[in-house]
C-alpha atoms as a PDB file:
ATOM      1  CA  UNK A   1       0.000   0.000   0.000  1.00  0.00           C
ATOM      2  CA  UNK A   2       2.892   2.110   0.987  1.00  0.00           C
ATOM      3  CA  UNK A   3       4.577   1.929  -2.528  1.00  0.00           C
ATOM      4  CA  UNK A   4       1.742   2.604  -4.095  1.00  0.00           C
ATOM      5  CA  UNK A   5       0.449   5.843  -2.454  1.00  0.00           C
ATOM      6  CA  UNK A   6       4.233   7.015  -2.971  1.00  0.00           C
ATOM      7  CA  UNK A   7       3.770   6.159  -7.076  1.00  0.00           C
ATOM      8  CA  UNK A   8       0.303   8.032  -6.752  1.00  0.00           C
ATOM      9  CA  UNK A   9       2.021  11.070  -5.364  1.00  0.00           C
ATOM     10  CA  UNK A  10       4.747  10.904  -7.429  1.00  0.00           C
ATOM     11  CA  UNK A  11       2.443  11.014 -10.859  1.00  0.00           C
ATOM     12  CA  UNK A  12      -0.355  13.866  -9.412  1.00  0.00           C
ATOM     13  CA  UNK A  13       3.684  16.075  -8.989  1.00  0.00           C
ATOM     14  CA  UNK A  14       4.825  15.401 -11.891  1.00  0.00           C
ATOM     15  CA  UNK A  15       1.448  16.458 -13.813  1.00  0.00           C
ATOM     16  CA  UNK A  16       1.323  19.134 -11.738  1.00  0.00           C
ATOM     17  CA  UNK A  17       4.691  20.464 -12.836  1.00  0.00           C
ATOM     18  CA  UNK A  18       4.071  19.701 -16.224  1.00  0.00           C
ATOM     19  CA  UNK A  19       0.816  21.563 -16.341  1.00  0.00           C
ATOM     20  CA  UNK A  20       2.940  24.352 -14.528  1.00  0.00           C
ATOM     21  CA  UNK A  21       5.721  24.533 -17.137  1.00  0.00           C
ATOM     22  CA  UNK A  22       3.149  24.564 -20.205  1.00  0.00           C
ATOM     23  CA  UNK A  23       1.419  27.162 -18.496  1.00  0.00           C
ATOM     24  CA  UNK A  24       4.295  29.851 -17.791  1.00  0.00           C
ATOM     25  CA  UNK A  25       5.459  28.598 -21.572  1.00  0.00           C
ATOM     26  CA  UNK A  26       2.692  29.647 -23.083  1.00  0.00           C
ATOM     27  CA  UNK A  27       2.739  32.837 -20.774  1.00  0.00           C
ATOM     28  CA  UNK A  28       6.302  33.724 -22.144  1.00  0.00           C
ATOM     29  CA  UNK A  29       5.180  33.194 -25.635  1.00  0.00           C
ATOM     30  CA  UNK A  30       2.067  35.587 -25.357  1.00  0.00           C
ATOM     31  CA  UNK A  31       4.022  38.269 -23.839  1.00  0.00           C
ATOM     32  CA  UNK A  32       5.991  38.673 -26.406  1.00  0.00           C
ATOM     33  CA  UNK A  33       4.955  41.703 -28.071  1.00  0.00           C
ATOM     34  CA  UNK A  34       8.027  43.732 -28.008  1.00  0.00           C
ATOM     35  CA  UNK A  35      10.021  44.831 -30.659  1.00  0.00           C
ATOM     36  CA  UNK A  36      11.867  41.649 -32.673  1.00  0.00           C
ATOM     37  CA  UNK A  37      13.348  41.229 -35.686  1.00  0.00           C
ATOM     38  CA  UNK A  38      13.254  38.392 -37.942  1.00  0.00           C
ATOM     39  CA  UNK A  39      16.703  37.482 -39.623  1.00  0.00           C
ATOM     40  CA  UNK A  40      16.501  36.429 -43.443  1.00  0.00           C
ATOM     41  CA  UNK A  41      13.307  38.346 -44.540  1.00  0.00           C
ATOM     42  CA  UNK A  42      14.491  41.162 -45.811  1.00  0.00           C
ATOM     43  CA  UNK A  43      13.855  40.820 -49.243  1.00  0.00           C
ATOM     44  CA  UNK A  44       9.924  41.214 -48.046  1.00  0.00           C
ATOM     45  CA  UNK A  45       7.965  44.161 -48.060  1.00  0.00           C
ATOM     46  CA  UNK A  46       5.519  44.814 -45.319  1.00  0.00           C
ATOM     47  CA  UNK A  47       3.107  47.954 -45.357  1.00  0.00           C
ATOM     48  CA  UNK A  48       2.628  49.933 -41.599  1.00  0.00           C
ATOM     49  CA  UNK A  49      -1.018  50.286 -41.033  1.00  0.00           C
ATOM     50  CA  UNK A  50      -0.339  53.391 -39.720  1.00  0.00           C
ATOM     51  CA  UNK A  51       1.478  55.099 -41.418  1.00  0.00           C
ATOM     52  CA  UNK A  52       1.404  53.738 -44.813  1.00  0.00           C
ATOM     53  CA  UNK A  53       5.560  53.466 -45.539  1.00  0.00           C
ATOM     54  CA  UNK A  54       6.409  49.832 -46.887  1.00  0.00           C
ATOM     55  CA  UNK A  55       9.430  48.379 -44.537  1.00  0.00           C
ATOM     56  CA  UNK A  56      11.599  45.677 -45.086  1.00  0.00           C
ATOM     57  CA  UNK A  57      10.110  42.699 -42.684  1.00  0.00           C
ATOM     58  CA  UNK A  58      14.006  41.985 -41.191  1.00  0.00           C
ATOM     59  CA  UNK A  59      13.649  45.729 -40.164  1.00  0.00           C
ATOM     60  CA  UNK A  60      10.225  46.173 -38.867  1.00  0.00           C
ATOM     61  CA  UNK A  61       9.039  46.444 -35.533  1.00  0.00           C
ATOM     62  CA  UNK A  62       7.109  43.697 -34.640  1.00  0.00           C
ATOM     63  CA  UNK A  63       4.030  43.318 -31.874  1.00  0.00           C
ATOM     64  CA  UNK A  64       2.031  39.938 -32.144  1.00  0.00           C
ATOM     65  CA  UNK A  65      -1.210  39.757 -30.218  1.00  0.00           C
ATOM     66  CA  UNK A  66      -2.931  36.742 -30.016  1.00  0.00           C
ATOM     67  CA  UNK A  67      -1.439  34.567 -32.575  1.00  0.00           C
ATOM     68  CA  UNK A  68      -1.686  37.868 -35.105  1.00  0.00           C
ATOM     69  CA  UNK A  69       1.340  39.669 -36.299  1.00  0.00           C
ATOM     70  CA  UNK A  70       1.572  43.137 -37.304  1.00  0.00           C
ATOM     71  CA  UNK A  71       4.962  45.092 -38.771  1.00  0.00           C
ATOM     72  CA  UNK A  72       5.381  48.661 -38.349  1.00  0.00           C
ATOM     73  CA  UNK A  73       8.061  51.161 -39.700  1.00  0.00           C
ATOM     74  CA  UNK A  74       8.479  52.714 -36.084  1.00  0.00           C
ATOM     75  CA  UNK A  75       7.693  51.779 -32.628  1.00  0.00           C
ATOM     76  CA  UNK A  76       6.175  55.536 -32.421  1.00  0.00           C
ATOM     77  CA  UNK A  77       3.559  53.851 -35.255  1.00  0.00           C
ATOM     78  CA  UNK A  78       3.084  50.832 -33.196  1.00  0.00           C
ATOM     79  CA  UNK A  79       2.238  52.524 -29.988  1.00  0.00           C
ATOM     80  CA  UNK A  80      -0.096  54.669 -31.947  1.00  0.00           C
ATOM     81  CA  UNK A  81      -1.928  51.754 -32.773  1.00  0.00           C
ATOM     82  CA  UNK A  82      -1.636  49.778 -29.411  1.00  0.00           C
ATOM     83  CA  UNK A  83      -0.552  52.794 -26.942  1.00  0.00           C
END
């Protein structure tokens, strides 16, 4: 009985630190909305919404919002947009 209650323990911990890890994962991923760039993309155009000026996608500023990703010239455009 003893061994088992230990195994029992020992698998609700492990979920629980598994659900914990996927949780402050997915966290991380979702604050994310600062400015990135993406190497190798250059070559791509990307219109501002703001401001209208086409940008180079390496070179834009980046802010993705839930699972959507938007390119702007400028972070002054981008917190225009999302202040």
């Amino acid at each position: 009985m003893g061994l088992a209650r230990l195994f029992l323990w020992g698998l609700l911990f492990y979920g629980l630190w598994k659900m914990a890890k996927h949780f402050f994962t997915l966290r991380e991923r979702l604050r994310s909305t600062a400015s990135q760039t993406e190497p190798g993309v250059d070559d791509v155009l990307v219109k501002d919404p703001v401001c209208g000026a086409m940008v180079p996608k390496g070179q834009a500023v980046i802010h993705r919002s839930w699972g959507k990703t938007t390119y702007f010239c400028s972070e002054a455009c981008r917190d225009k947009k999302f202040g």
